[in-house]
C-alpha atoms as a PDB file:
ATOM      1  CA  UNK A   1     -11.098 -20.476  11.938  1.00  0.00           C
ATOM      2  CA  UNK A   2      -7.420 -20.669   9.627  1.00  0.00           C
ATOM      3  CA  UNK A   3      -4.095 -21.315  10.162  1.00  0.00           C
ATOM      4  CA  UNK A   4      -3.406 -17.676   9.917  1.00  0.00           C
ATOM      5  CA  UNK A   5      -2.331 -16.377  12.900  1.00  0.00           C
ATOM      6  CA  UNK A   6      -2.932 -12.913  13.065  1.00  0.00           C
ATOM      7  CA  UNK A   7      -0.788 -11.792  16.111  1.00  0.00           C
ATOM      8  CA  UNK A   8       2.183 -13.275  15.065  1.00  0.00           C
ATOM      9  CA  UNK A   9       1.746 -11.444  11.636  1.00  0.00           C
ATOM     10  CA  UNK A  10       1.140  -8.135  13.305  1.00  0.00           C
ATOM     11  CA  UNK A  11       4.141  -8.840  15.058  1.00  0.00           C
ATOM     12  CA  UNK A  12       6.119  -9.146  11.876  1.00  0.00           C
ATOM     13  CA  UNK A  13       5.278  -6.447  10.166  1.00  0.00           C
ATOM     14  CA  UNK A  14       6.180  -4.186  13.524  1.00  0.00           C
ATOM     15  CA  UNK A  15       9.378  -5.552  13.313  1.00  0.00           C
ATOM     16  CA  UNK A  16       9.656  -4.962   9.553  1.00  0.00           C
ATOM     17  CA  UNK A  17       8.694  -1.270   9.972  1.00  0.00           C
ATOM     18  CA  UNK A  18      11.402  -1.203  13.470  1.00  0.00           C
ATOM     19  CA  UNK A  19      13.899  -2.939  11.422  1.00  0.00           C
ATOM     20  CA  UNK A  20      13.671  -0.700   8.356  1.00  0.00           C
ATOM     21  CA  UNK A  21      13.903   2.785  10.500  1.00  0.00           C
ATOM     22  CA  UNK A  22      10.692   3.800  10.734  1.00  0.00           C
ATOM     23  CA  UNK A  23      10.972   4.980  13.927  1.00  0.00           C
ATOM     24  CA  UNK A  24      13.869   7.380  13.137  1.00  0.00           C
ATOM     25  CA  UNK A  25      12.332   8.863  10.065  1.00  0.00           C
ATOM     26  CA  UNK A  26       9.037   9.738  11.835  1.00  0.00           C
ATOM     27  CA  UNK A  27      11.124  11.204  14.525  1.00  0.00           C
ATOM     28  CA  UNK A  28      10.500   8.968  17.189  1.00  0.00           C
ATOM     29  CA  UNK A  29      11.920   6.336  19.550  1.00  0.00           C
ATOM     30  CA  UNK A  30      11.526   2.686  18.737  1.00  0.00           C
ATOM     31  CA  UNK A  31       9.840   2.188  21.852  1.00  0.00           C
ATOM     32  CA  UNK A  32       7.366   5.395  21.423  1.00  0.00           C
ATOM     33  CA  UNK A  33       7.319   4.027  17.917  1.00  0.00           C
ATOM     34  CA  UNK A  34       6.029   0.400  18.863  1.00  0.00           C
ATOM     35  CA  UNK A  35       3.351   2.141  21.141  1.00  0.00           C
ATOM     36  CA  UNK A  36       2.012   4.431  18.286  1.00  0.00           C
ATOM     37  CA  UNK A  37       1.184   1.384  16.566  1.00  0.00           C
ATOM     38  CA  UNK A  38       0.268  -1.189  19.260  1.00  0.00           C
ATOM     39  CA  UNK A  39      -3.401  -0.100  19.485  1.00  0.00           C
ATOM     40  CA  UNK A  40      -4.222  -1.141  15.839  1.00  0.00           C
ATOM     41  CA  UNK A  41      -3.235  -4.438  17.493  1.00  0.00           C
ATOM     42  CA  UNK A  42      -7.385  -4.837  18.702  1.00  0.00           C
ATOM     43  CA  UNK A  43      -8.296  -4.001  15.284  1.00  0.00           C
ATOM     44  CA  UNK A  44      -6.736  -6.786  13.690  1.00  0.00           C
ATOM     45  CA  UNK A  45      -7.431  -9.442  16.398  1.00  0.00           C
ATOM     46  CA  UNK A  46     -11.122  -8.592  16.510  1.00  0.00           C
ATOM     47  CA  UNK A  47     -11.400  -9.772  12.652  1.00  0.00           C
ATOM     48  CA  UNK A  48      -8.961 -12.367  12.770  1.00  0.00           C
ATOM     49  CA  UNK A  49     -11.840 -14.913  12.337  1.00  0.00           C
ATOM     50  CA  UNK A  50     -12.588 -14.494   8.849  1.00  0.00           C
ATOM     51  CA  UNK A  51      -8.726 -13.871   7.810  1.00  0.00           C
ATOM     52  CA  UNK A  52      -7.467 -15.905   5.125  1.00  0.00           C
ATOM     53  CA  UNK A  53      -3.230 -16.879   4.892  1.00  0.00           C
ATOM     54  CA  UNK A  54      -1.306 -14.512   2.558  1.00  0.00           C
ATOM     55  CA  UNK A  55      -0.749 -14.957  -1.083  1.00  0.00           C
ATOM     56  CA  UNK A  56       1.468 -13.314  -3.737  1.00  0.00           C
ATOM     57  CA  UNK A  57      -1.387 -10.823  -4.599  1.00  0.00           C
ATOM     58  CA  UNK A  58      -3.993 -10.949  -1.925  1.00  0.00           C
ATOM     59  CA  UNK A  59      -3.171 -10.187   1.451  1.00  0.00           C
ATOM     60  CA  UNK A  60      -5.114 -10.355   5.291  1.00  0.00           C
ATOM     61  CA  UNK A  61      -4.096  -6.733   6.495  1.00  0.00           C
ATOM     62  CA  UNK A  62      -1.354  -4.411   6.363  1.00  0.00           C
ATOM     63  CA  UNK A  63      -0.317  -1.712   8.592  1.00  0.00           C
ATOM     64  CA  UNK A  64      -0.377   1.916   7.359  1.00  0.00           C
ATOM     65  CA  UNK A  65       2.206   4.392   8.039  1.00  0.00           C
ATOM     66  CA  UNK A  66       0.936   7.541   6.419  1.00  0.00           C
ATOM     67  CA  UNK A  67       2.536  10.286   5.027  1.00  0.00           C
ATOM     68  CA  UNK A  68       2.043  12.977   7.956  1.00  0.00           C
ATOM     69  CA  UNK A  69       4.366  10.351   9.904  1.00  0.00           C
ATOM     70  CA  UNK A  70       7.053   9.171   7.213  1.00  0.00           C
ATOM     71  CA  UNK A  71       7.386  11.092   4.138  1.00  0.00           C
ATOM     72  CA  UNK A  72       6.361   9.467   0.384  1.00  0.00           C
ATOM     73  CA  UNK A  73      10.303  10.541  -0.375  1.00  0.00           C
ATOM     74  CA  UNK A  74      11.491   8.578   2.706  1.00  0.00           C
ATOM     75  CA  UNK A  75       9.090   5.598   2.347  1.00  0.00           C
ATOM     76  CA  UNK A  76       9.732   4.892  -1.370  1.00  0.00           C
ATOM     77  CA  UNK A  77      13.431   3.997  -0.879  1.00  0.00           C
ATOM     78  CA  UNK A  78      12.861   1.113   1.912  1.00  0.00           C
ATOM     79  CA  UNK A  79      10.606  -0.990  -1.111  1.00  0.00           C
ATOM     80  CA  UNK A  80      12.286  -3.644  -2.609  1.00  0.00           C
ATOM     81  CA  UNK A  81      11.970  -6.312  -5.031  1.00  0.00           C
ATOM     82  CA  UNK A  82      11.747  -9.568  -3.218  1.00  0.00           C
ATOM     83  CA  UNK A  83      15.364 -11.438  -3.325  1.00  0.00           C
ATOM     84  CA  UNK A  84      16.425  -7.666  -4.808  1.00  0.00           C
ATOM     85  CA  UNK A  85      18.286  -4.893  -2.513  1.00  0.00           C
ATOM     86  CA  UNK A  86      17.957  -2.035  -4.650  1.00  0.00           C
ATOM     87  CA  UNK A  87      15.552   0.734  -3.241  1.00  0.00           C
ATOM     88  CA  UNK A  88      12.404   1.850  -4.792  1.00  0.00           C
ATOM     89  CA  UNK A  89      12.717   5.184  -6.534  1.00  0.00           C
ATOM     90  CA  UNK A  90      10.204   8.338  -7.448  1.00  0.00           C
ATOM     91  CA  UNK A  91       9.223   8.916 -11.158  1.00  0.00           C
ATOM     92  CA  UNK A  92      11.612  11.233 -12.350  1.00  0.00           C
ATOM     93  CA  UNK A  93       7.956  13.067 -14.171  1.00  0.00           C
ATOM     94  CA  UNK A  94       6.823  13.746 -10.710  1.00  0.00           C
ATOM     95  CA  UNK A  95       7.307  17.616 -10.666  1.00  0.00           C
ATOM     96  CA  UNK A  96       9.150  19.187  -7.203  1.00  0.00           C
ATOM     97  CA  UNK A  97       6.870  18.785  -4.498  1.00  0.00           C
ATOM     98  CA  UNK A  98       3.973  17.542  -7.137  1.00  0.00           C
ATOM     99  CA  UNK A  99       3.719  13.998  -5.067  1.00  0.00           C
ATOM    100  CA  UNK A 100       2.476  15.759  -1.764  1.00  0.00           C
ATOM    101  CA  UNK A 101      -0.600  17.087  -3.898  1.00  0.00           C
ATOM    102  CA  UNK A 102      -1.895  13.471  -4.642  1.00  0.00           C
ATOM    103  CA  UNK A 103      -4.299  12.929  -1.784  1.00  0.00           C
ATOM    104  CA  UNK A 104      -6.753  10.217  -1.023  1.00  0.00           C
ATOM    105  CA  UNK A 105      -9.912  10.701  -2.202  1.00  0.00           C
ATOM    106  CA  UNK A 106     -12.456  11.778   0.479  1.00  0.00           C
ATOM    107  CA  UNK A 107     -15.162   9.391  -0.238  1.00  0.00           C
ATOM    108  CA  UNK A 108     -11.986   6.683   0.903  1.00  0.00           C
ATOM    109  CA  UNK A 109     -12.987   8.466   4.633  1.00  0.00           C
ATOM    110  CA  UNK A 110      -9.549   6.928   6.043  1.00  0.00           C
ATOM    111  CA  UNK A 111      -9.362   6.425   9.843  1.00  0.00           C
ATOM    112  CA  UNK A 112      -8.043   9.037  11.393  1.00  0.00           C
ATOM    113  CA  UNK A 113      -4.567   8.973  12.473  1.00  0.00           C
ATOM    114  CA  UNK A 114      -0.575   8.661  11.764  1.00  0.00           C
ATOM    115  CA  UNK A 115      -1.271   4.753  11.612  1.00  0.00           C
ATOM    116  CA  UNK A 116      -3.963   2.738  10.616  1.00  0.00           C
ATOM    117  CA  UNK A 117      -4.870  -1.313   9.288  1.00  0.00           C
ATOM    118  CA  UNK A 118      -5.805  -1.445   5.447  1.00  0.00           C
ATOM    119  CA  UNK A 119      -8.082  -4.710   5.534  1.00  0.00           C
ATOM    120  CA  UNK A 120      -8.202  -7.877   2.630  1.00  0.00           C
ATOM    121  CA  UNK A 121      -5.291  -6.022   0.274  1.00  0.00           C
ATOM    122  CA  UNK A 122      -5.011  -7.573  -3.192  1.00  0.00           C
ATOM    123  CA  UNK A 123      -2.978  -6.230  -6.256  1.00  0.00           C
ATOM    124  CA  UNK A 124      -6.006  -6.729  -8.321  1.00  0.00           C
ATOM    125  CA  UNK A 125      -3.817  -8.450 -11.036  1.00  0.00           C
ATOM    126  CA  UNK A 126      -7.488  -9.403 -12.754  1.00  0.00           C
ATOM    127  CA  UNK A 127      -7.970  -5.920 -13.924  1.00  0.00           C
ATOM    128  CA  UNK A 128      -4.250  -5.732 -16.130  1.00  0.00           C
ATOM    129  CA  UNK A 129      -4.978  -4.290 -19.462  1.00  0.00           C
ATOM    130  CA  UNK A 130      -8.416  -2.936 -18.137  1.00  0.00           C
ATOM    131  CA  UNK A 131      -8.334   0.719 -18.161  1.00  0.00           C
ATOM    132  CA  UNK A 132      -7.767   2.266 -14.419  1.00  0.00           C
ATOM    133  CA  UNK A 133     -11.697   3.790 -14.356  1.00  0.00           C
ATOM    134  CA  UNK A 134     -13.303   1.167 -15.217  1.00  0.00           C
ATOM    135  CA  UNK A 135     -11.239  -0.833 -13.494  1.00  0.00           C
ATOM    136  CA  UNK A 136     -12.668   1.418 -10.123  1.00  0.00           C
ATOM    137  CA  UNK A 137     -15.873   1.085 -11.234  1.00  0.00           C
ATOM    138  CA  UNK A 138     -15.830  -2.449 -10.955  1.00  0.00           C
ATOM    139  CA  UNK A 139     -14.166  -2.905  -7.526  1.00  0.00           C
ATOM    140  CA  UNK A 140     -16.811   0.168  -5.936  1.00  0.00           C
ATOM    141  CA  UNK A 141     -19.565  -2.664  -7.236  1.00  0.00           C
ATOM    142  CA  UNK A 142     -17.752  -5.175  -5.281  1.00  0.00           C
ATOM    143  CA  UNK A 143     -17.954  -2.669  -1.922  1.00  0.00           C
ATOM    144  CA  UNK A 144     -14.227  -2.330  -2.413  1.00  0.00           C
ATOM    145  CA  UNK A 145     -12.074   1.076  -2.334  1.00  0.00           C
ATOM    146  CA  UNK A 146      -9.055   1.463  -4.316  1.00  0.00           C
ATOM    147  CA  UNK A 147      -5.534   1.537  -2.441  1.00  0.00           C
ATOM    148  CA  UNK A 148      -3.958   5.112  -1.136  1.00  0.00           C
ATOM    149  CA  UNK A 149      -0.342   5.239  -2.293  1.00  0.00           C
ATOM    150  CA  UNK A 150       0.937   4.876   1.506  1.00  0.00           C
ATOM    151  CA  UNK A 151      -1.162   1.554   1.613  1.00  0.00           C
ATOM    152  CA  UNK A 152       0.404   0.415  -1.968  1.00  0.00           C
ATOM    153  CA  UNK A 153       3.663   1.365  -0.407  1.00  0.00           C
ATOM    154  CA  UNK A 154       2.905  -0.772   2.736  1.00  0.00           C
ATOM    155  CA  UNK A 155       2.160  -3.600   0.263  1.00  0.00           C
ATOM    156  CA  UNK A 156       5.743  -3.581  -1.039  1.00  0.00           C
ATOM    157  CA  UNK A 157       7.222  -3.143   1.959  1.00  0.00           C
ATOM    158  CA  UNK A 158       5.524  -5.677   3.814  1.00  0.00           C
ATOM    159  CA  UNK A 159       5.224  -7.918   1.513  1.00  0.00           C
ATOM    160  CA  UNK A 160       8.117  -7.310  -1.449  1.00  0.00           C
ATOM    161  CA  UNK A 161       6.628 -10.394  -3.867  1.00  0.00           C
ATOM    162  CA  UNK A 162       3.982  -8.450  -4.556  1.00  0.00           C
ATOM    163  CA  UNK A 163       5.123  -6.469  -7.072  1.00  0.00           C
ATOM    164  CA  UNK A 164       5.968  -8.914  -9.322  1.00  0.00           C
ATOM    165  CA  UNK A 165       6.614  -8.974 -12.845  1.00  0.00           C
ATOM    166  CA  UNK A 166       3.669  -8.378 -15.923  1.00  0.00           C
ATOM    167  CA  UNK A 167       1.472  -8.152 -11.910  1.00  0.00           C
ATOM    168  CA  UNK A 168       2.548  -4.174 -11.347  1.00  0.00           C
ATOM    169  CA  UNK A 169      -0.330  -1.992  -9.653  1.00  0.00           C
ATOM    170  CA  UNK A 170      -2.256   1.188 -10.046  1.00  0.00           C
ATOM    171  CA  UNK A 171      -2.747   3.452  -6.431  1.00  0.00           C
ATOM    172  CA  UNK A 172      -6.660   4.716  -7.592  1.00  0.00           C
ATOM    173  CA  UNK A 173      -6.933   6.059  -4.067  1.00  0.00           C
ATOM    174  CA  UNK A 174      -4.442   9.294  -4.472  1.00  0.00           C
ATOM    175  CA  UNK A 175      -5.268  11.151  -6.760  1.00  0.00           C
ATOM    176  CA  UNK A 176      -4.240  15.315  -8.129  1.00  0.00           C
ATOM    177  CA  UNK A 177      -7.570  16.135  -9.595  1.00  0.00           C
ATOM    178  CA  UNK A 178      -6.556  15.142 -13.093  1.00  0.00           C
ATOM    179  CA  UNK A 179      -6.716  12.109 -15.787  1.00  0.00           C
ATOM    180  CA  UNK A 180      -3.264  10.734 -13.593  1.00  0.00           C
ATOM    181  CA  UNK A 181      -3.271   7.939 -11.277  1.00  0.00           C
ATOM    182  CA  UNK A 182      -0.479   6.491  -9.297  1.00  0.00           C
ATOM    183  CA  UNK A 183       1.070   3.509  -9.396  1.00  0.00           C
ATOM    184  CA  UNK A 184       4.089   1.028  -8.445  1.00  0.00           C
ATOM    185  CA  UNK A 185       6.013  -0.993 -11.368  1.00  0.00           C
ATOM    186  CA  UNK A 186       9.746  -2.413 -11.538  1.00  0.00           C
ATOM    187  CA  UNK A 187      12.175  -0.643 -13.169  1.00  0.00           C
ATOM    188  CA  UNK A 188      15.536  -1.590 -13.426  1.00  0.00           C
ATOM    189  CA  UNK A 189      14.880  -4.183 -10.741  1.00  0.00           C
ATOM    190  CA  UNK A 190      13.619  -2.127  -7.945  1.00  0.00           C
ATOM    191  CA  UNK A 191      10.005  -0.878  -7.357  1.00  0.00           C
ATOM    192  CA  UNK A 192       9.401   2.749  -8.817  1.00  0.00           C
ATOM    193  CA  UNK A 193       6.389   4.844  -7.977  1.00  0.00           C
ATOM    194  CA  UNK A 194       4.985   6.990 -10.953  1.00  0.00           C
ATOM    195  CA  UNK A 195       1.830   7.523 -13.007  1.00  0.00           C
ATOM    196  CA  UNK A 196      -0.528   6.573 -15.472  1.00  0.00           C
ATOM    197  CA  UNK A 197      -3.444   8.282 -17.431  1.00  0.00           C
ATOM    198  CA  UNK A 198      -6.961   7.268 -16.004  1.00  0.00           C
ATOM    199  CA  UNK A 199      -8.553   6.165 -19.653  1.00  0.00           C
ATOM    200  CA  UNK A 200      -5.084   4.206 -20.803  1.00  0.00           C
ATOM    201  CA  UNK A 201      -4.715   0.113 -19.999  1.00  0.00           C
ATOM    202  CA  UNK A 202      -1.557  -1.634 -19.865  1.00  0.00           C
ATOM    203  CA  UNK A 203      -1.074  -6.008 -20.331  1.00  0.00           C
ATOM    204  CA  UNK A 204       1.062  -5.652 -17.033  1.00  0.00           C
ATOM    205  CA  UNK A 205      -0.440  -2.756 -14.273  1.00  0.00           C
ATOM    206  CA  UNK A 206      -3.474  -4.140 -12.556  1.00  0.00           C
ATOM    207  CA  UNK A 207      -5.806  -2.076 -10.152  1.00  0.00           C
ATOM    208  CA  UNK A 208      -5.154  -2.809  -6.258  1.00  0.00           C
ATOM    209  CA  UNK A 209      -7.663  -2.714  -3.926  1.00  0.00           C
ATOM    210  CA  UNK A 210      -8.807  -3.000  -0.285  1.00  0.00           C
ATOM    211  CA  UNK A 211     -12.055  -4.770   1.826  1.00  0.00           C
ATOM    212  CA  UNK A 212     -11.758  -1.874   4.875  1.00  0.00           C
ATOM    213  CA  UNK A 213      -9.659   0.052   6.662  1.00  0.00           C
ATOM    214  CA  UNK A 214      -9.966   0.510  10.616  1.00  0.00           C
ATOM    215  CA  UNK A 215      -8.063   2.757  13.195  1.00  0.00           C
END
């Protein structure tokens, strides 16, 4: 066993999501809300065993709000930098309605569902200036998936230190069909979602990652 406690934690990053307007954006009560998520609650305590504390870049779980729930475009602007109050932003290259058309790759088989528990999270800081495919290559040797955008967005929110500077993130798990993948980076002091080609490295965006997801 750890000193983690993983109820409490779930707890927190309810609140967080409560606190933030979740509820109101997805359309919903707080209380309906709180019961949309509260079954992911057996999920969590079932592998809270073999969960280690939190750091900066590697995190137990995180709770997944997708997209068919909150919208990327209303999601994006509750990130923040921690000890920062500015709101994430969009890419300004993102064409009109382009960001809907990055989808997770099937071979992630997500659980199904508006909500779901992304498993072991880490920024994967180890793979900055290692370009994005190989990168994926590596963690899929490891029996790791790389992160959906709603999962690097749950990151941030939940857990705002870690984007941190020269330790930015690619999303592998969305992707349009093409040589793009998405990713989270600061930019004028608040987190900004955009893109990067597949075959280009860069000293400061590493490759994020998860263990398992679970529903």
């Amino acid at each position: 066993m750890t000193d983690f406690d993983a109820a409490t934690e779930f707890d927190r990053q309810v609140t967080t999501l409560v606190d933030l307007g979740y509820p109101a954006l997805a359309g919903l009560t707080e209380t309906t809300f709180r019961g949309l998520v509260e079954p992911l609650r057996a999920a969590v305590l079932g592998r809270r065993a073999t969960m280690e504390p939190p750091t900066e870049g590697r995190v137990p779980f995180l709770l997944v709000v997708t997209r068919s729930l909150v919208p990327l475009e209303d999601a994006v602007p509750l990130t923040t930098l921690a000890g920062k109050s500015k709101p994430g932003v969009i890419e300004r290259f993102y064409a009109e309605g382009e960001l809907e058309r990055f989808v997770s790759l099937k071979e992630l088989a997500l659980p199904e569902g508006e909500v779901y528990v992304a498993f072991d999270v880490d920024r994967g800081e180890e793979f900055c200036d290692v370009v994005p495919l190989n990168a994926m290559a590596a963690i899929e040797e490891r029996g790791r998936t790389p992160l959906t955008i709603e999962e690097g967005l749950a990151f941030v929110t939940q857990y705002p230190g870690a984007l941190a500077k020269n330790k930015c993130f690619s999303l592998g798990g969305s992707r349009f069909g093409d040589r793009r993948v998405p990713a989270l980076w600061i930019s004028k002091g608040a987190p900004k979602l955009g893109w990067c080609w597949e075959g280009n490295p860069h000293t400061w965006l590493g490759f994020a990652s998860a263990g398992g997801r679970d529903a």
